[in-house]
Protein backbone atom coordinates (compact mmCIF):
# COMPACT_ATOMS: atom_id res chain seq x y z
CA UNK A 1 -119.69 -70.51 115.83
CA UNK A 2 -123.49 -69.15 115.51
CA UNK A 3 -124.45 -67.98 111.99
CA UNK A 4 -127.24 -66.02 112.63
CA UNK A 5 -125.24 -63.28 113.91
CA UNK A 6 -123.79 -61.62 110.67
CA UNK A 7 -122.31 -58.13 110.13
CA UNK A 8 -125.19 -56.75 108.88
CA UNK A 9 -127.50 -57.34 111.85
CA UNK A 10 -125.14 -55.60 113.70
CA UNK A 11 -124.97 -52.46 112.09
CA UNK A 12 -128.67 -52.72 111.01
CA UNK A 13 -129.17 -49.84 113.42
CA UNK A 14 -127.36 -47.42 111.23
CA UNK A 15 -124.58 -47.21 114.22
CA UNK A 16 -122.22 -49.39 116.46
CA UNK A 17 -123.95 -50.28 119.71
CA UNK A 18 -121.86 -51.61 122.61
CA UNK A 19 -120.72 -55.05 122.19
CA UNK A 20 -122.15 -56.05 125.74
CA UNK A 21 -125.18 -54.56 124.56
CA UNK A 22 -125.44 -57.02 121.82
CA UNK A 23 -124.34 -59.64 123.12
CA UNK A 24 -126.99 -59.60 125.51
CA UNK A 25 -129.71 -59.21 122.30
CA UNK A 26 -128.48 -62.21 120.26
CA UNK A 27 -127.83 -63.67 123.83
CA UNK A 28 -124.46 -64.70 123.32
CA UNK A 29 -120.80 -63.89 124.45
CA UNK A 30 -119.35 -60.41 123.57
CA UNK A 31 -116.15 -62.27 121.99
CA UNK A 32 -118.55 -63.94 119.24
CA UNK A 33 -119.86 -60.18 118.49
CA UNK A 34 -115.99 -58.53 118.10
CA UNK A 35 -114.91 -61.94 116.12
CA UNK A 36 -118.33 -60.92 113.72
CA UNK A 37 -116.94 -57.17 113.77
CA UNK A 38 -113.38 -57.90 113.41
CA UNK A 39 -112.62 -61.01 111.64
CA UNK A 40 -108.53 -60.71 110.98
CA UNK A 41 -107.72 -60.18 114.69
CA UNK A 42 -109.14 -64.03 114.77
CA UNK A 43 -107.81 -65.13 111.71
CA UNK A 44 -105.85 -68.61 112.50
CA UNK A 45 -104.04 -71.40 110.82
CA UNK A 46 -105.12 -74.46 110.36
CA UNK A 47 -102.19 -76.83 110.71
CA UNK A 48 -102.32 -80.51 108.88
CA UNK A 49 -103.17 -83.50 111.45
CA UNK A 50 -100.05 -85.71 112.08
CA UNK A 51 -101.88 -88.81 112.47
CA UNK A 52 -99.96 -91.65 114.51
CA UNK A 53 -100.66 -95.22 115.37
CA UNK A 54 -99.67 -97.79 118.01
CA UNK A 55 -98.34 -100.07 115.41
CA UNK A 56 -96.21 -97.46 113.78
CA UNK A 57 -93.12 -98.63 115.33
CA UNK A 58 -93.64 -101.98 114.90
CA UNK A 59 -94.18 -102.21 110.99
CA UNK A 60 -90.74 -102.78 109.96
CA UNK A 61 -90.79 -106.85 111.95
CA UNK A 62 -94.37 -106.84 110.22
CA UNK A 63 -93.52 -106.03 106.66
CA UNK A 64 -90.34 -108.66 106.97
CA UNK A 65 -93.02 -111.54 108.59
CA UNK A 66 -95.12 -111.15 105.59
CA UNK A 67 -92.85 -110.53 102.80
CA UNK A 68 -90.23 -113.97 103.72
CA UNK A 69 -92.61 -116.08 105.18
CA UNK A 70 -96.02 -114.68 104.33
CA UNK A 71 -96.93 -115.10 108.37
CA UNK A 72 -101.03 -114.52 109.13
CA UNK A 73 -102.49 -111.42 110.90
CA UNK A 74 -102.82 -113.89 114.28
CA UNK A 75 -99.70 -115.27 114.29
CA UNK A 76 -97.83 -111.43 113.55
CA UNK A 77 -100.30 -110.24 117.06
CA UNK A 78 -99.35 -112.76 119.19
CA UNK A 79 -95.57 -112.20 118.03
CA UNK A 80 -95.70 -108.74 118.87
CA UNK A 81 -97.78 -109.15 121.83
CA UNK A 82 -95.30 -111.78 123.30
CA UNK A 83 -91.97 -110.83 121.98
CA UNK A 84 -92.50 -107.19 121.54
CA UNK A 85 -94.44 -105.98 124.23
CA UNK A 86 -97.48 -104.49 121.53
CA UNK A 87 -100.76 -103.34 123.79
CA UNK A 88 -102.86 -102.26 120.57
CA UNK A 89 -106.05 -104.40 119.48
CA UNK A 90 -105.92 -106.74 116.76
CA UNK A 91 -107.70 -105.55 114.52
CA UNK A 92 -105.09 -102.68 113.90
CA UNK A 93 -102.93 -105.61 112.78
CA UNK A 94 -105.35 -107.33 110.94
CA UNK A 95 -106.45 -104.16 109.07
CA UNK A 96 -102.48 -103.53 108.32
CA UNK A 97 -101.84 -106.90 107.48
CA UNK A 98 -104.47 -107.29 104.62
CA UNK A 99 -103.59 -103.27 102.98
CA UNK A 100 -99.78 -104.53 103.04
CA UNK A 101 -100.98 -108.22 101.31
CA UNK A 102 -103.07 -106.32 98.64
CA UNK A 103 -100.18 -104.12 98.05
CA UNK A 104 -97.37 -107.17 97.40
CA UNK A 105 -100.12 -108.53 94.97
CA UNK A 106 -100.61 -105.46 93.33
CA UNK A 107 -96.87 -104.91 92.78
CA UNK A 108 -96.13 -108.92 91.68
CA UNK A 109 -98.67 -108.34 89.59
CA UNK A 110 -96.58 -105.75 87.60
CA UNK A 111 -94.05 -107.53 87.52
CA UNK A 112 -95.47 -110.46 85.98
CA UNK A 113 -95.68 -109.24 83.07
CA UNK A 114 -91.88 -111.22 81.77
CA UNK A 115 -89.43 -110.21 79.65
CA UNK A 116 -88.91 -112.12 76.72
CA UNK A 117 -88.45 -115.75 77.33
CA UNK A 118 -88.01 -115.61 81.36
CA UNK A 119 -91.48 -117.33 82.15
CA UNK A 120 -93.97 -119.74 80.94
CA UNK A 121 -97.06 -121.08 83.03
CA UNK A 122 -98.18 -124.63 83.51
CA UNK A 123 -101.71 -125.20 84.74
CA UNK A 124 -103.54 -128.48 84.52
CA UNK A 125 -106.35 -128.85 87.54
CA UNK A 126 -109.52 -128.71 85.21
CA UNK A 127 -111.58 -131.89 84.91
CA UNK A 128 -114.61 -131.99 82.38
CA UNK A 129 -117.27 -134.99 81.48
CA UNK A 130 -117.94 -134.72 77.83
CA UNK A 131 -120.05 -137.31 75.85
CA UNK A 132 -119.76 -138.64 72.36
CA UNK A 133 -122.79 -138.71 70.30
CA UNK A 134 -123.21 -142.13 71.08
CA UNK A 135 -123.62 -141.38 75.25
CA UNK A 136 -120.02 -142.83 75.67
CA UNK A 137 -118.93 -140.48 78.23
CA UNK A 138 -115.09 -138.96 78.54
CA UNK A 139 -113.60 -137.71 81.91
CA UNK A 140 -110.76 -134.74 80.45
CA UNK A 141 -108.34 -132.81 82.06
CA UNK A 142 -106.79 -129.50 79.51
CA UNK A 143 -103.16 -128.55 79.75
CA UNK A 144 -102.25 -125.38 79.51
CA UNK A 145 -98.72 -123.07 79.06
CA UNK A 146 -98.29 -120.37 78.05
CA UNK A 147 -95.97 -118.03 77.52
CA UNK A 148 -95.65 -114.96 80.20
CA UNK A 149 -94.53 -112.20 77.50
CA UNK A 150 -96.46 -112.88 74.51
CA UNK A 151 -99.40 -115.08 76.14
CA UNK A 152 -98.58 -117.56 73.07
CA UNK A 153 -100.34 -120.88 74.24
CA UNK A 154 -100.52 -124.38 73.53
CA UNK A 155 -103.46 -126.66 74.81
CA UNK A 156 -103.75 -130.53 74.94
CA UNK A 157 -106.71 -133.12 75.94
CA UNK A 158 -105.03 -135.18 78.29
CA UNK A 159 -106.79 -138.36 80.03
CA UNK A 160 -104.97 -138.52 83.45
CA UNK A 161 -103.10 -136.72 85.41
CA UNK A 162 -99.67 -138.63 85.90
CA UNK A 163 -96.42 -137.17 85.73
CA UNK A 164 -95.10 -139.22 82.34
CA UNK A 165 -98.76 -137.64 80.82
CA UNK A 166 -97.56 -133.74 82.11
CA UNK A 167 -93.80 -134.42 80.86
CA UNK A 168 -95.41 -135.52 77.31
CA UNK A 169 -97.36 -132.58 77.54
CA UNK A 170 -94.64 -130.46 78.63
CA UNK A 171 -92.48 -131.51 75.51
CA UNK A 172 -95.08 -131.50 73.22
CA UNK A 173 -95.73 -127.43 74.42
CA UNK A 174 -91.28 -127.27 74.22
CA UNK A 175 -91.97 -128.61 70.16
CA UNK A 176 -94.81 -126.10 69.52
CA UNK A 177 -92.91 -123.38 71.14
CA UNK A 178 -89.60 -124.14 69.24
CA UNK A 179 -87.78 -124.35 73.26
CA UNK A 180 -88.40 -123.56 76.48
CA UNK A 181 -88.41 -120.32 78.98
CA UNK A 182 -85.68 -119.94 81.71
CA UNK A 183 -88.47 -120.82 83.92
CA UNK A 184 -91.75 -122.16 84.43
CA UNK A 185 -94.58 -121.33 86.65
CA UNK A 186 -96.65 -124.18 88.38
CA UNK A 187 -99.29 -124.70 90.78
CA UNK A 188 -98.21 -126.91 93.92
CA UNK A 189 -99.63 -130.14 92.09
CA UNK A 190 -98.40 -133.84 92.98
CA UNK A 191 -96.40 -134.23 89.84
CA UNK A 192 -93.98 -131.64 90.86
CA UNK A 193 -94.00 -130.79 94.73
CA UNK A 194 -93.93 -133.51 97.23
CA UNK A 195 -94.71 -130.96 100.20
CA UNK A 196 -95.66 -127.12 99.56
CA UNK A 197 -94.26 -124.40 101.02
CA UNK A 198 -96.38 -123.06 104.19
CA UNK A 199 -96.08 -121.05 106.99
CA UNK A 200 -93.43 -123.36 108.21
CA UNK A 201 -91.94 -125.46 105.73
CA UNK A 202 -90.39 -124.84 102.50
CA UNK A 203 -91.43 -126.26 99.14
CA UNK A 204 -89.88 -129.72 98.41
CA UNK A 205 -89.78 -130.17 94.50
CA UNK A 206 -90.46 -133.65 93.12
CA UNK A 207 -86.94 -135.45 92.37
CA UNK A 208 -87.78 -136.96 88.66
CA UNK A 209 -89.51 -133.90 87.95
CA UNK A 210 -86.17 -131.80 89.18
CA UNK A 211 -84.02 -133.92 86.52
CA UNK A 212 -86.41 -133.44 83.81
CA UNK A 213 -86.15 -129.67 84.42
CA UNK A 214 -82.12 -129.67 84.23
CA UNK A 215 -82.28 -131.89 81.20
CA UNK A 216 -85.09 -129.50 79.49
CA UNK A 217 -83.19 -126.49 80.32
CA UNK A 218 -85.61 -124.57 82.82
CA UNK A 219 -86.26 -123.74 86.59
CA UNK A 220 -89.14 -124.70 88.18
CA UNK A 221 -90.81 -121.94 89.75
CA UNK A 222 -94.19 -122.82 92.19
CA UNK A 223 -96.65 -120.24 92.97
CA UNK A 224 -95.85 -118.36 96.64
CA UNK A 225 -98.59 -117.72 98.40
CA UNK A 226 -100.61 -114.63 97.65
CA UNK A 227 -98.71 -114.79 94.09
CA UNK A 228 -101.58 -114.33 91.61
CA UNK A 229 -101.87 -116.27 88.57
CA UNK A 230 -101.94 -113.74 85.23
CA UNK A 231 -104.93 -112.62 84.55
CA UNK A 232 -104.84 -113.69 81.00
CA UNK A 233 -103.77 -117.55 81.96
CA UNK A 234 -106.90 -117.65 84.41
CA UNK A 235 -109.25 -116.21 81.53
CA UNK A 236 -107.46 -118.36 78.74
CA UNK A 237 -108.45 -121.46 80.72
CA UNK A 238 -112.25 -120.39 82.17
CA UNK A 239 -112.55 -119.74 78.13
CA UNK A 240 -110.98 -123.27 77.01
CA UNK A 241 -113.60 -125.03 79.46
CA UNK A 242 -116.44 -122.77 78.64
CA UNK A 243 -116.01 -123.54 74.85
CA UNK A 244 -115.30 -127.36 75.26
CA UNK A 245 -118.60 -127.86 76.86
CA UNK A 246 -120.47 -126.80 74.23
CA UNK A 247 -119.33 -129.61 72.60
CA UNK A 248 -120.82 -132.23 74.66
CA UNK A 249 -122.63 -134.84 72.59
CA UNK A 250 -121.37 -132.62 69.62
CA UNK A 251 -118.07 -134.95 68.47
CA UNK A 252 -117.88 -139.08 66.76
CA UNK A 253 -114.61 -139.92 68.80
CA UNK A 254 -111.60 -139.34 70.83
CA UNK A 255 -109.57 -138.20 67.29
CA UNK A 256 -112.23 -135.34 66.49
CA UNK A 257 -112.74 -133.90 70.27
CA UNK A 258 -108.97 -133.19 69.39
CA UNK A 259 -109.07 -131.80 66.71
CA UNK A 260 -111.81 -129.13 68.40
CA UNK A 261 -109.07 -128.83 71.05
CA UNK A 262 -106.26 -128.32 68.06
CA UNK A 263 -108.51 -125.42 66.34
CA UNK A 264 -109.28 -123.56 69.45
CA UNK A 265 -105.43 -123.27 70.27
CA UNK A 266 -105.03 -122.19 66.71
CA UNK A 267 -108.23 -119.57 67.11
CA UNK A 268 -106.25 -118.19 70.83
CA UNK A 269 -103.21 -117.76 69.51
CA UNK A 270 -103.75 -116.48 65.48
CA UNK A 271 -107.02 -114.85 65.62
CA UNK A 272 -108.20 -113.64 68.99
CA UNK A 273 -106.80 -110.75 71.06
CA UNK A 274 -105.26 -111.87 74.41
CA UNK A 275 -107.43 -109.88 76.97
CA UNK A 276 -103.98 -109.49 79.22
CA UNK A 277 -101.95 -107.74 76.05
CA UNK A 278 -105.10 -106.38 73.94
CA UNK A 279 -102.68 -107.91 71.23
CA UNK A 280 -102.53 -110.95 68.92
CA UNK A 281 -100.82 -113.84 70.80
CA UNK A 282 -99.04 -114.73 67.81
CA UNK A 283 -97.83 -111.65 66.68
CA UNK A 284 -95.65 -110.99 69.76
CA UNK A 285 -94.57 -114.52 69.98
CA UNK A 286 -93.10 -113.48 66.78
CA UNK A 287 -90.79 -111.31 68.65
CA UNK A 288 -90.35 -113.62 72.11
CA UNK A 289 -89.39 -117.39 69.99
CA UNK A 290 -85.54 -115.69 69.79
CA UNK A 291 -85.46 -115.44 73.41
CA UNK A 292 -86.36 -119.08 74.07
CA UNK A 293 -83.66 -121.70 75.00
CA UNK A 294 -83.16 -125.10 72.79
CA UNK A 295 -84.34 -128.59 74.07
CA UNK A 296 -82.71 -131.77 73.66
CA UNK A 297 -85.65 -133.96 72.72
CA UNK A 298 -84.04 -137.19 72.78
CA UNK A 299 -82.91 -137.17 75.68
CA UNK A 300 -86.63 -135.99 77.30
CA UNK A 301 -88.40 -139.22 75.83
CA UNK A 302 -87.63 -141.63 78.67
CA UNK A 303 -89.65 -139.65 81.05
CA UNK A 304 -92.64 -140.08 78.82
CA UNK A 305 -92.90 -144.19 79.60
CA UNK A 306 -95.83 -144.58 82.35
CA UNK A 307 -96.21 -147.75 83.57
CA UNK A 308 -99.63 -147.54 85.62
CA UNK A 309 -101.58 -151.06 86.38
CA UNK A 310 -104.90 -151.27 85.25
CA UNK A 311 -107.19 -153.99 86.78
CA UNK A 312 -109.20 -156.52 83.66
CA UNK A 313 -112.55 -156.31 83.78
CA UNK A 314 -115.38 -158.79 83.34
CA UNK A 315 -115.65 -158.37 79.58
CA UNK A 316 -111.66 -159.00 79.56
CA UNK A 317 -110.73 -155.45 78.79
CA UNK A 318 -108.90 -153.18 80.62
CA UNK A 319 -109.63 -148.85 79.86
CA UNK A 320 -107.06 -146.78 79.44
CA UNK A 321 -107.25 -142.99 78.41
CA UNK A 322 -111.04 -143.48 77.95
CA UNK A 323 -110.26 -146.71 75.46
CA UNK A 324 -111.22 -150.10 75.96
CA UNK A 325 -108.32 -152.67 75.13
CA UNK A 326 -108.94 -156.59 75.01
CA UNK A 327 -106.44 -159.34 76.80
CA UNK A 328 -106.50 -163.21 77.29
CA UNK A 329 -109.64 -163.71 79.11
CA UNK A 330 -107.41 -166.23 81.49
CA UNK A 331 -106.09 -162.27 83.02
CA UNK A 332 -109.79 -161.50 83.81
CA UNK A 333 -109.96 -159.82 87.57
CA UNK A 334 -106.48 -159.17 87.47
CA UNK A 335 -104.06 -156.03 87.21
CA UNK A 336 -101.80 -155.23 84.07
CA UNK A 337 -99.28 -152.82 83.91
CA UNK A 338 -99.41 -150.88 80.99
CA UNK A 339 -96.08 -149.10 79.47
CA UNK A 340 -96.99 -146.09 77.27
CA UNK A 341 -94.15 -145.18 74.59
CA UNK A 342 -95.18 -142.79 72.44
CA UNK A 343 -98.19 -144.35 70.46
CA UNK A 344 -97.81 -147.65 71.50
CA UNK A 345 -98.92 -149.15 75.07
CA UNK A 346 -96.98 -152.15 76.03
CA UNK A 347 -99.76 -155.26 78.47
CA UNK A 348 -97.85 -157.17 81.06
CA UNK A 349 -99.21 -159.25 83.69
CA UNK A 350 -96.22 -159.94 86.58
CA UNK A 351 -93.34 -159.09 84.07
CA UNK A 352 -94.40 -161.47 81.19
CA UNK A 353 -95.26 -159.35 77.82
CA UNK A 354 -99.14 -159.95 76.94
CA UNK A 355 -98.48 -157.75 73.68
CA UNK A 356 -99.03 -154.55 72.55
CA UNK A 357 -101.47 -151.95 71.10
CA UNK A 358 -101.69 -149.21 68.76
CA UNK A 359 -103.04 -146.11 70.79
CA UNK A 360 -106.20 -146.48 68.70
CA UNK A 361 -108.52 -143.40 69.70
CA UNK A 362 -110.36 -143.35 66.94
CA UNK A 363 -112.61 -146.90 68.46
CA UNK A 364 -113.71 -146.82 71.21
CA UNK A 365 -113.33 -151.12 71.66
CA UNK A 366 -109.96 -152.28 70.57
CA UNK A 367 -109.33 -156.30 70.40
CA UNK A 368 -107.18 -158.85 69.49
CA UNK A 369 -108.96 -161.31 67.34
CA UNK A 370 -108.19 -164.57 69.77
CA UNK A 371 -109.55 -162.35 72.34
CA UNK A 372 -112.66 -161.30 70.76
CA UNK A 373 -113.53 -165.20 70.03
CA UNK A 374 -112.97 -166.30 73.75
CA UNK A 375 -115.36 -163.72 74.92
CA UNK A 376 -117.74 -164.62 72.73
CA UNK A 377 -117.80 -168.15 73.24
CA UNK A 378 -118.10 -167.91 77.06
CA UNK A 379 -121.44 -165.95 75.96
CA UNK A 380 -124.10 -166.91 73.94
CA UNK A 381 -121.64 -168.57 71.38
CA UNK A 382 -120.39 -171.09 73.05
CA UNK A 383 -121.81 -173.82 70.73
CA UNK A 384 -119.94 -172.04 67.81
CA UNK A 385 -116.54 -173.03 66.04
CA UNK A 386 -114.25 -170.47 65.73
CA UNK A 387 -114.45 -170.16 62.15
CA UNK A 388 -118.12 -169.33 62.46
CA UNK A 389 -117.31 -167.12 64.71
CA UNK A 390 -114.81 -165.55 62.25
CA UNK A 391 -117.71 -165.32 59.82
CA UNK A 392 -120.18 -163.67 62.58
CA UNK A 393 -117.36 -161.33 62.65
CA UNK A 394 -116.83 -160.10 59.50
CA UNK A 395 -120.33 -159.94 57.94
CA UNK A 396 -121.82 -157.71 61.65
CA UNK A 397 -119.02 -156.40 63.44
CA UNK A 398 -116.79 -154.30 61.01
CA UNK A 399 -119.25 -152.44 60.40
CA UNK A 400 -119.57 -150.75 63.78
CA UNK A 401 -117.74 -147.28 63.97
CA UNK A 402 -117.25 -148.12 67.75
CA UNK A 403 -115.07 -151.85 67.64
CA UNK A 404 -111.71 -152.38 66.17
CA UNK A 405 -110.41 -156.03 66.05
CA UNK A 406 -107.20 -156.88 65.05
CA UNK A 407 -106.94 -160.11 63.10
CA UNK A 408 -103.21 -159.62 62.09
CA UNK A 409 -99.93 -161.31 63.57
CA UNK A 410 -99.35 -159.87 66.73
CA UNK A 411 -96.99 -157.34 64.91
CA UNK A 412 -98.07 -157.03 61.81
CA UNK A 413 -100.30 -154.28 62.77
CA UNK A 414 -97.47 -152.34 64.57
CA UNK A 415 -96.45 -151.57 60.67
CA UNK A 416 -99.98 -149.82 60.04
C-alpha cells in the first residue's frame, strides 16, 4: 500500500476531485484513492496463522522412540521413511528430535532434585598426579557421593580403581552418612555395569556389585542417556580437583594429602554454600539423616578384601597404593597377590603366606628387616656381616622420614 498518498493531499485542493482524476495524478489505481478516502469500508481482520508441518502426524511414534529407547534423529528418519511412508527432509526430524531431547533434560532435571533420602550419587572417574615435597609423585583418583536432597558429601583419596576399593569407599560414605539412600546414582563404570545400556541393549549390572546393593539396602540406579548429572555434583567435583592441585609439592606424605582431603569435605559440607541449594550442605542434611535407611556393616566387610597381584621389582619391592613394600628377594621378577583387609595387606606368592604389612602411608619405603639386609648385601655390602649391617642401619637409616623397617617378629608389629 503506497504512503505517499495520504488524506490530506487529497483534499489539499480545498474540494473532492474525481477519484479517476487522482488516480491518474499520483498515478495509481482509483481503489488505493477510495481505500485513502474511506478507510472502514476496507477495514479487515487479520486472522492468526495455523501453522502445520509434515511431521505433525508422526510425533506421537517419535516422542515414544526417544523417550523408551532414546533412538537418534537418523535412525527415527529412516523408520518413518521405511515403515511410515514420511516424504519430509531430515532435517525437520533432526530439528524436532534435538527441541524434544532438550526438553526431557530440562524436565529430569526438575526432578532431580530428591526427596529426602531417595538418591545419592557416586562418581569416581577423576585421576590427578600430585607430588610430595620430596618429587615422589602420586597418581589419585577422588570419590565422591553425595546426597541428592541436601547435597551433604563425603570425599575420599583412593589409589585404584577396583571394585573392593569403591565398596570400602561406599561404606565408609554409608558410616559418615549414618545409612544409605533407597538408591544410588552411578556412571556406567566397570565396577558396576558389565555392558551399558545403548540403543539396543539394556544395562547389565555387575553380579557382586548387585549383592552388595541388596545387602547395603539400596538400588542401583545408572545414568540413562541424556540424564544429566546435578549440577551441584559436577561443580562439587571440578572444585575438589581444582583445590587438590594446588597442593602439588605442598604435602610430607600420603597421611597429610588426607588430611587436606578430610578438611575440604569438612569446609563443603559445614561452611560453604552448595551452589545447587544456595544453602549449607549440612544444615539440610540435618533434616534428610531421618530419611536414610540402616546398614548392616558386618556383613559389608567381606566385599572390602581385594586380592590384586602385583609383580616384585628389581629392588625386591612390590607398590601398592603409591607405597613401596619389601619381600624375600628369592620372589624378585615375580607376581604376589596381595589381600587387603582393612589396614592390613596380606603377600602370597602361589598360595603360600609371605607375611603381612601394616598399611603404613605415612613412609613411603616399608621393609622387613631380613629383607632390607639381603638387598643390601647383593649391593655394595656384600662384604658386610649382618650385624654390621644392623649397625649401618640404625646409626643412617632411621633417620630418613621416607624408610620404615621393621625389625620386630613377624607379628609383633601387627600389635602397634
Amino acid at each position: 500500500m503506497r504512503k505517499d498518498i495520504t488524506v490530506e493531499k487529497i483534499m489539499r485542493g480545498g474540494e473532492k476531485m474525481n477519484k479517476s482524476a487522482l488516480a491518474r495524478q499520483y498515478e495509481c489505481c482509483w481503489r488505493t484513492i477510495d481505500r485513502r478516502l474511506n478507510p472502514n469500508k476496507y477495514k479487515t481482520y487479520l486472522k492468526k496463522r495455523i501453522y502445520t508441518s509434515k511431521l505433525d502426524e508422526y510425533k506421537t511414534i517419535i516422542d515414544e522412540k526417544i523417550e523408551n529407547n532414546n533412538i537418534p534423529a537418523t535412525g527415527i528418519y529412516y523408520l518413518l521413511k521405511e515403515k511410515y511412508d514420511y516424504k519430509g527432509k531430515y532435517g525437520i526430524v533432526r530439528k524436532y528430535v534435538t527441541a524434544k531431547k532438550e526438553k526431557i533434560i530440562n524436565e529430569l532435571t526438575i526432578r532431580f532434585e530428591t526427596i529426602k533420602g531417595y538418591q545419592s550419587q557416586v562418581d569416581w572417574k577423576e585421576k590427578l598426579k600430585l607430588h610430595d615435597v620430596n618429587n615422589n609423585e602420586y597418581i589419585v583418583s577422588i570419590f565422591l557421593m553425595v546426597l541428592g536432597n541436601s547435597r551433604y558429601k563425603y570425599i575420599e583419596l583412593t589409589f585404584d580403581q577396583t571394585q573392593p576399593t569403591l565398596f570400602k569407599c561406599l561404606i565408609n560414605a554409608f558410616k559418615y552418612f549414618d545409612g544409605t539412600t533407597e538408591e544410588i546414582l552411578f556412571d556406567n563404570m566397570k565396577t558396576i555395569v558389565d555392558q551399558a545400556k545403548s540403543n539396543y541393549t539394556n544395562v547389565v549390572i555387575n553380579s557382586k556389585a548387585m549383592q552388595f546393593s541388596k545387602d547395603a539396602g539400596f538400588k542401583i540406579v545408572t545414568c540413562r542417556p541424556y540424564r544429566p548429572k546435578t549440577k551441584g555434583k559436577v561443580e562439587t567435583l571440578a572444585k575438589i580437583m581444582n583445590r587438590l592441585k594446588a597442593f602439588d609439592k605442598e604435602f610430607n606424605n600420603v597421611n597429610e594429602l588426607n588430611e587436606i582431603v578430610k578438611k575440604l569435605n569438612y569446609s563443603l559440607n559445614y561452611e560453604e554454600k552448595s551452589q545447587a541449594t544456595d544453602e549449607i550442605p549440612k544444615e539440610l542434611y540435618d533434616k534428610e539423616k531421618e530419611y536414610l535407611r540402616p546398614v548392616n556393616y558386618e556383613i559389608l566387610e567381606n566385599y572390602c578384601l581385594s586380592n590384586k597381584t602385583y609383580k616384585v621389582s628389581n629392588e625386591s619391592m612390590i607398590t601398592y597404593q603409591g607405597i613401596k613394600y619389601s619381600v624375600p628377594i628369592q620372589y624378585i621378577g615375580k607376581q604376589i597377590t596381595v589381600l587387603d583387609e582393612n589396614n592390613v595387606i596380606h603377600l602370597y606368592y602361589n598360595k603360600n603366606f609371605i607375611y603381612s604389612y601394616n598399611k603404613n602411608k605415612k613412609y613411603k619405603f616399608n621393609y622387613k628387616e631380613s629383607d632390607y639386609i639381603d638387598i643390601l648385601k647383593h649391593s655394595s655390602f656384600d662384604t658386610k656381616t649382618d650385624d654390621e649391617i644392623r649397625n649401618y642401619i640404625d646409626k643412617n637409616l632411621y633417620s630418613l622420614d621416607r624408610i620404615y623397617i621393621d625389625k620386630g617378629d613377624e607379628n609383633e608389629w601387627l600389635k602397634n
